[in-house]
Protein backbone atom coordinates (compact mmCIF):
# COMPACT_ATOMS: atom_id res chain seq x y z
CA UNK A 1 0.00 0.00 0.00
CA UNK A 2 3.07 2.19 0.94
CA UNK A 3 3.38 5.12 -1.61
CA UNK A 4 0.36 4.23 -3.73
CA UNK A 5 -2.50 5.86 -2.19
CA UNK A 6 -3.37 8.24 -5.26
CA UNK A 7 -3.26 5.32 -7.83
CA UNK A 8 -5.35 2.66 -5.31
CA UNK A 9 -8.40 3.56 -6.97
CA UNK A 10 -10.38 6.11 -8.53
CA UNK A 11 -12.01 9.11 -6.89
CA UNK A 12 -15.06 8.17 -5.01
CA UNK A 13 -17.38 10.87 -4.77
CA UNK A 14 -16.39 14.76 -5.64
CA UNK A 15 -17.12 18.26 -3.71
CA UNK A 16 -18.72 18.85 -7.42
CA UNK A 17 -20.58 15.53 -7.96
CA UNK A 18 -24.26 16.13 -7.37
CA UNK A 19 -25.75 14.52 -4.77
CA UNK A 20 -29.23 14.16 -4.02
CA UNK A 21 -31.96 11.77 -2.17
CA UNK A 22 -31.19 8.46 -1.97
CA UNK A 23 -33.81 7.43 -0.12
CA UNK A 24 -33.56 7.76 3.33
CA UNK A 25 -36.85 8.43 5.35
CA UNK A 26 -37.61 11.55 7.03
CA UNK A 27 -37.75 8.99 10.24
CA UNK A 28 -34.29 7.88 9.54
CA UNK A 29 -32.85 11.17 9.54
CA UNK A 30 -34.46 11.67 12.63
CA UNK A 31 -32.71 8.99 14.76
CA UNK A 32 -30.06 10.28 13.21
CA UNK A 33 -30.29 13.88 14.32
CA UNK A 34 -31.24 12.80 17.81
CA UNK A 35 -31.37 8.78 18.97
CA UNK A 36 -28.10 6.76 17.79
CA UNK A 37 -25.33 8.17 20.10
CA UNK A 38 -23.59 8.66 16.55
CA UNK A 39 -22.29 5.23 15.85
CA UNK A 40 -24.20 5.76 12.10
CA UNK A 41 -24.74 9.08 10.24
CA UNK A 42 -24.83 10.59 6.76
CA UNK A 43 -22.01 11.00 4.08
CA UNK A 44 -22.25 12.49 1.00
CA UNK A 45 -18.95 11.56 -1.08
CA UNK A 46 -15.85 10.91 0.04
CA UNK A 47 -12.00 12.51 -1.65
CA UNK A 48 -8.78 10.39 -1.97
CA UNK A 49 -6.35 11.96 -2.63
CA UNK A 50 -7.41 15.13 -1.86
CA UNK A 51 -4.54 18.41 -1.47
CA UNK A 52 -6.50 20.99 -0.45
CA UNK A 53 -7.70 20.48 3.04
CA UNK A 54 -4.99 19.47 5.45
CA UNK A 55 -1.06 18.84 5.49
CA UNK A 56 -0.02 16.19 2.73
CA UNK A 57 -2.67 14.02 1.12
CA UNK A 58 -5.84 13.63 2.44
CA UNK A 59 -8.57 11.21 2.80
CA UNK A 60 -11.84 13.46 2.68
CA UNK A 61 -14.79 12.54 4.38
CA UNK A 62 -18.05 14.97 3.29
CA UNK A 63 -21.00 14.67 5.44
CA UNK A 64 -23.99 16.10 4.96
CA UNK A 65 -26.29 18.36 6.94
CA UNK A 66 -26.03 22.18 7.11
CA UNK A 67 -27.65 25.07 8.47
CA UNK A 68 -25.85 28.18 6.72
CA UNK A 69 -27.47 28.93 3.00
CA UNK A 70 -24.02 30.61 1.82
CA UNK A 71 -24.65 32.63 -1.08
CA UNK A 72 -21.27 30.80 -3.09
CA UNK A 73 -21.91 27.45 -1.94
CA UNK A 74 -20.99 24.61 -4.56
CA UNK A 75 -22.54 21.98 -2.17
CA UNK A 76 -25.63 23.07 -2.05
CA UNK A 77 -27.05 19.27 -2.23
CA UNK A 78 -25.09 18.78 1.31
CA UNK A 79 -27.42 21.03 3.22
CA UNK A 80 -30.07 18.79 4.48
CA UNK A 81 -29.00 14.77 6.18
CA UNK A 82 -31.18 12.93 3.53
CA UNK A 83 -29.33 13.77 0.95
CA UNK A 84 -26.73 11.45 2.60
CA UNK A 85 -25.82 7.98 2.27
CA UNK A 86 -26.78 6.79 5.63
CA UNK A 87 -23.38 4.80 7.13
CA UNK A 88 -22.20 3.13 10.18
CA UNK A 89 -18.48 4.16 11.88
CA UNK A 90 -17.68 0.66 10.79
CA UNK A 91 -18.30 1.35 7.28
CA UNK A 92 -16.57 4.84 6.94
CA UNK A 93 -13.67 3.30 8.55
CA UNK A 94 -13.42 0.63 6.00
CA UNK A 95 -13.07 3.31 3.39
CA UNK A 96 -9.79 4.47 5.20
CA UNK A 97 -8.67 1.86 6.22
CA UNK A 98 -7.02 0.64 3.11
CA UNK A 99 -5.29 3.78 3.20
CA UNK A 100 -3.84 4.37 6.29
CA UNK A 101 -0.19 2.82 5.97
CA UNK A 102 0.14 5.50 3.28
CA UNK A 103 -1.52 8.39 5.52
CA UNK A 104 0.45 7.98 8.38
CA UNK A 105 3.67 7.00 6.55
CA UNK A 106 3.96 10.13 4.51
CA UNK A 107 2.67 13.22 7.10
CA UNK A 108 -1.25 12.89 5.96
CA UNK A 109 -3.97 12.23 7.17
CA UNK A 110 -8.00 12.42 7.52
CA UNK A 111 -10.36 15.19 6.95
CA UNK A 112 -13.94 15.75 8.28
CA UNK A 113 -15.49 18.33 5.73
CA UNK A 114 -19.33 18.93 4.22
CA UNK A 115 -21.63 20.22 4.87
CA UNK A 116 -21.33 21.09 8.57
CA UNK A 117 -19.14 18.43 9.78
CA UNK A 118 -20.37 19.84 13.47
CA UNK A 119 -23.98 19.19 12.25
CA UNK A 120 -23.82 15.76 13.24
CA UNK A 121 -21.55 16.25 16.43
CA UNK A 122 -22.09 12.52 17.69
CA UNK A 123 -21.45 10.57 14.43
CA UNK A 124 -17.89 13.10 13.68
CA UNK A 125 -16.99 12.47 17.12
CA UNK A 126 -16.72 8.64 16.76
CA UNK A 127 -15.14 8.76 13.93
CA UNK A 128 -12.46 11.03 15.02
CA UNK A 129 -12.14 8.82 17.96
CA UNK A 130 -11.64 5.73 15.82
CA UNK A 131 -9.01 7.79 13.39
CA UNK A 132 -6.68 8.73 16.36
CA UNK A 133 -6.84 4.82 17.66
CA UNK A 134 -5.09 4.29 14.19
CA UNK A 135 -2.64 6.59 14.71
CA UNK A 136 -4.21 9.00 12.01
CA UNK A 137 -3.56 12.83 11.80
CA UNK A 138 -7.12 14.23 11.84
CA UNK A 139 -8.37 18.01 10.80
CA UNK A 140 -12.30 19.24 10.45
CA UNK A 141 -13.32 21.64 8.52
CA UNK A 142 -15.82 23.72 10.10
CA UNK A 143 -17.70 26.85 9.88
CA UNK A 144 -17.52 27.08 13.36
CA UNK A 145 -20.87 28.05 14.31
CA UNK A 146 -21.77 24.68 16.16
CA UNK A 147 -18.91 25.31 18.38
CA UNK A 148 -20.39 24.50 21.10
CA UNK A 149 -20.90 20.83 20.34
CA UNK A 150 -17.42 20.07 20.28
CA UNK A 151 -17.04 18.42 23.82
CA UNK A 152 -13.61 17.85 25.61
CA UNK A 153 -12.89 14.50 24.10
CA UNK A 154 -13.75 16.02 20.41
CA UNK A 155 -11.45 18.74 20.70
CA UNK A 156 -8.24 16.43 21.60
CA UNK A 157 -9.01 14.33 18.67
CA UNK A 158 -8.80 16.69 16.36
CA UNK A 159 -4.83 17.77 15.24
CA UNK A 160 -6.42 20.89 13.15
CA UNK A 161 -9.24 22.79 12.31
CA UNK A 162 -9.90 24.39 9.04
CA UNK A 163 -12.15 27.09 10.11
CA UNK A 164 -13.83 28.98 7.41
CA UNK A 165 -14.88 32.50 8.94
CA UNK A 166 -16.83 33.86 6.17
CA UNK A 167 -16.98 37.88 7.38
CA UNK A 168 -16.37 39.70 9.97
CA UNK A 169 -18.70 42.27 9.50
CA UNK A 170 -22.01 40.99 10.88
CA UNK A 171 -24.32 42.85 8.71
CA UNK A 172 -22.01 40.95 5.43
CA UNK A 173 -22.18 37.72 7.33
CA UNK A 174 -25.81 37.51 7.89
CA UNK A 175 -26.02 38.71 4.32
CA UNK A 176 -23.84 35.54 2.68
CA UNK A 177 -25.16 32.67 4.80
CA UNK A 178 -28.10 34.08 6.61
CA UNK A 179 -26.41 33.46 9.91
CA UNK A 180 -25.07 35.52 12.85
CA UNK A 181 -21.19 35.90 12.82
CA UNK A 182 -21.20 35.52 17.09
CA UNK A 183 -20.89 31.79 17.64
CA UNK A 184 -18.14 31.35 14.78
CA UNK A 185 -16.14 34.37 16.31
CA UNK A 186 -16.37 32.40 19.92
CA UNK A 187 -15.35 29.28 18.61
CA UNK A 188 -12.28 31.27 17.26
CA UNK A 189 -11.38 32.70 20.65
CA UNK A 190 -12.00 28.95 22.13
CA UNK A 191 -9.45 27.24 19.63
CA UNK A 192 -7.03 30.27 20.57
CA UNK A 193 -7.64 29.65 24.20
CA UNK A 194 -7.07 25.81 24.36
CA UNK A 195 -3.91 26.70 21.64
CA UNK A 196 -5.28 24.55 19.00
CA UNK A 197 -3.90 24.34 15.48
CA UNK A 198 -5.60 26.20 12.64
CA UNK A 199 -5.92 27.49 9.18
CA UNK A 200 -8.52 30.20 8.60
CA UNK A 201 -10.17 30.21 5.58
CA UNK A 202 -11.58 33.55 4.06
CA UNK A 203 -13.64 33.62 1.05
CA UNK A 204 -13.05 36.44 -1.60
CA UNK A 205 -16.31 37.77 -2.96
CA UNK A 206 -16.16 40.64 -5.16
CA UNK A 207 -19.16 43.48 -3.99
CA UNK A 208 -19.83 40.69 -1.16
CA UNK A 209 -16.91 40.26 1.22
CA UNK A 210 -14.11 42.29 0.12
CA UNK A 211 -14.83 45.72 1.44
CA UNK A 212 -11.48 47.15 3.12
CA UNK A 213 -12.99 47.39 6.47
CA UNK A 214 -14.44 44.34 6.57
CA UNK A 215 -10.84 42.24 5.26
CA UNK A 216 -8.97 44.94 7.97
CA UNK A 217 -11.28 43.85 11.34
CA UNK A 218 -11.36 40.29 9.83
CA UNK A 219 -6.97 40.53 9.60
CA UNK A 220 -6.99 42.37 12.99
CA UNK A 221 -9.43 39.54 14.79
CA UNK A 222 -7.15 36.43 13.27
CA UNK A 223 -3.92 38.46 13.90
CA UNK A 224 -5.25 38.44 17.57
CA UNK A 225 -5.75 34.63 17.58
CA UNK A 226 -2.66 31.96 19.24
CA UNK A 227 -2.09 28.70 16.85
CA UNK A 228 -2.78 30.14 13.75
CA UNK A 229 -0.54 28.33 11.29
CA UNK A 230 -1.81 30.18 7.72
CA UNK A 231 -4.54 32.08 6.37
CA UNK A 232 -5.89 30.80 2.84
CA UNK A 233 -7.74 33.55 0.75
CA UNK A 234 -10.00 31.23 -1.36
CA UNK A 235 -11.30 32.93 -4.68
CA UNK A 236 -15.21 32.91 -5.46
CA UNK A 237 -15.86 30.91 -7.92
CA UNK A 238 -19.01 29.35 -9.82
CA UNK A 239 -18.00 25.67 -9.99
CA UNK A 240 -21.17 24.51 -8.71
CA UNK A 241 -23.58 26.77 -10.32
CA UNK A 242 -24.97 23.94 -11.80
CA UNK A 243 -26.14 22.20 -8.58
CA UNK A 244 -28.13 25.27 -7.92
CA UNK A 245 -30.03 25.15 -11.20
CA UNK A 246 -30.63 21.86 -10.96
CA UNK A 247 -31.96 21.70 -7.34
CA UNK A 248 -34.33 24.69 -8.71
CA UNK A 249 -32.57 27.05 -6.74
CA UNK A 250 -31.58 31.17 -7.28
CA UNK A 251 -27.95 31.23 -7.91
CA UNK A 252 -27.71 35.20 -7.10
CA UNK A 253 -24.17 35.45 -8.31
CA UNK A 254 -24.67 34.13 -12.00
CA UNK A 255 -22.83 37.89 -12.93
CA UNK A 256 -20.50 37.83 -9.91
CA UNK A 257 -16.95 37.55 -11.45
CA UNK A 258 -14.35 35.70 -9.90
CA UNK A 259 -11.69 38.78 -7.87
CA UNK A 260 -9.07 39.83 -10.22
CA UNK A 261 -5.20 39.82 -9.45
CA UNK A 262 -5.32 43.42 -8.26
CA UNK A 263 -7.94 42.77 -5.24
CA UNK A 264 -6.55 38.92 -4.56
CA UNK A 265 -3.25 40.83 -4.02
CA UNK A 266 -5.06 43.98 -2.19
CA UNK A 267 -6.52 41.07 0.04
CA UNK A 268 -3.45 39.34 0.60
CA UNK A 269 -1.69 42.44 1.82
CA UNK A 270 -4.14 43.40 4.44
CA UNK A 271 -3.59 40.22 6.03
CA UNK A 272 0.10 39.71 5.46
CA UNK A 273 0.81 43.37 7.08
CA UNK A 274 -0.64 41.73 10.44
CA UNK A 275 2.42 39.06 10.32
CA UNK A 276 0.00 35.86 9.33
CA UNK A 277 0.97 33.57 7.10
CA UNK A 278 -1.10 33.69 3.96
CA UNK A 279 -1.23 31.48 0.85
């Protein structure tokens, strides 16, 4: 298995591949929301080989289940459980499984993305839990809103959190995922507290997120924050339009452009002139 992970097989799932019901009953979903103690939950797809959401190679696990409605979103067919495959830990492990030599042999490792990974607090637990008793480097990326789920246990078995803060202005985040900004700044301030590892994730929006003051509290607030090993600006982008058009939803940035050179590097600066480390 040693140095063959990307080759073992083809990609299983995709953060692009559409997803919809597969079946589930509404009752199903509700035992999972509320009566299993997490030892089953909802995937959507799942990422080998994946370079984009942890240190080395990942293995990426997408659950489903949401409660943000971000305007850029290009999984909007992760947003509700039942448009999950409903799994056991047992069966989610023997996806990685075949895959671990490699992960812990060459700095890798596991990531928890969706969705809301936090959404189904119970079921990510577990599996975290079951990833660290082989030895696995675990991260979760989060929007950090359901902070308060994460429990003691939860928060040792993670090695680091991709937190995606989406604005700092309240009015701006309200406006992109019809949420309050509170709970994800807390969460922050809790990962800073307890010195955990992190990468904050910012998306650029042009005319949505990228107003000076907004980018210049958002720099100041991260700046303040212990453990934070890089910043990633992530360019808007319209990859999964589609989804949206064919889950017969509004798209409202069909004429948003993706942010040119000039504002990525505008961006960049404002957060680089606080001493963080931004890619």
């Amino acid at each position: 298995m040693k140095g063959s992970f990307v080759a073992a097989r083809s990609l299983k799932g995709s953060r692009y591949a559409l997803r919809v019901d597969q079946g589930e009953s509404e009752a199903a979903v509700a035992v999972s929301r509320t009566g299993n103690d997490g030892h089953s939950g909802y995937i959507h797809s799942y990422e080998t080989g994946g370079t984009l959401d942890g240190p080395g190679i990942r293995f990426v696990t997408f659950l489903t289940g949401c409660h943000f409605r971000c305007q850029y979103c290009h999984n909007p067919d992760t947003w509700h459980l039942k448009n999950g495959r409903h799994v056991t830990v047992d069966e989610v492990m023997a996806e990685i499984e075949p895959y671990a030599e490699f992960l812990r042999d060459f700095h890798s490792g596991v990531t928890f993305s969706g969705g809301e990974a936090l959404v189904q607090d119970r079921f990510l637990g577990r599996l975290l839990r079951r990833c660290k008793e082989r030895g696995l480097h675990t991260a979760v990326d989060t929007n950090g809103y359901l902070g308060d789920k994460v429990t003691p246990a939860m928060m040792a078995d993670v090695d680091l959190w991709l937190l995606d803060i989406k604005s700092f202005d309240p009015d701006i985040h309200r406006e992109v995922t019809g949420a309050e900004v509170g709970p994800v700044l807390d969460f922050a301030r809790r990962l800073s507290d307890e010195r955990r590892q992190m990468w904050v994730r910012f998306v650029l929006v042009p005319g949505l997120t990228d107003e000076v003051g907004n980018v210049d509290r958002l720099a100041e607030f991260v700046a303040s924050l212990r453990k934070v090993e890089r910043v990633e600006i992530l360019p808007f982008h319209k990859m999964g339009e589609f989804k949206w058009a064919e889950l017969g939803l509004e798209y409202k940035l069909t004429h948003t452009r993706p942010p040119d050179k000039k504002l990525l590097a505008r961006v960049h600066r404002q957060f680089a002139d606080r001493g963080l480390n931004v890619v």
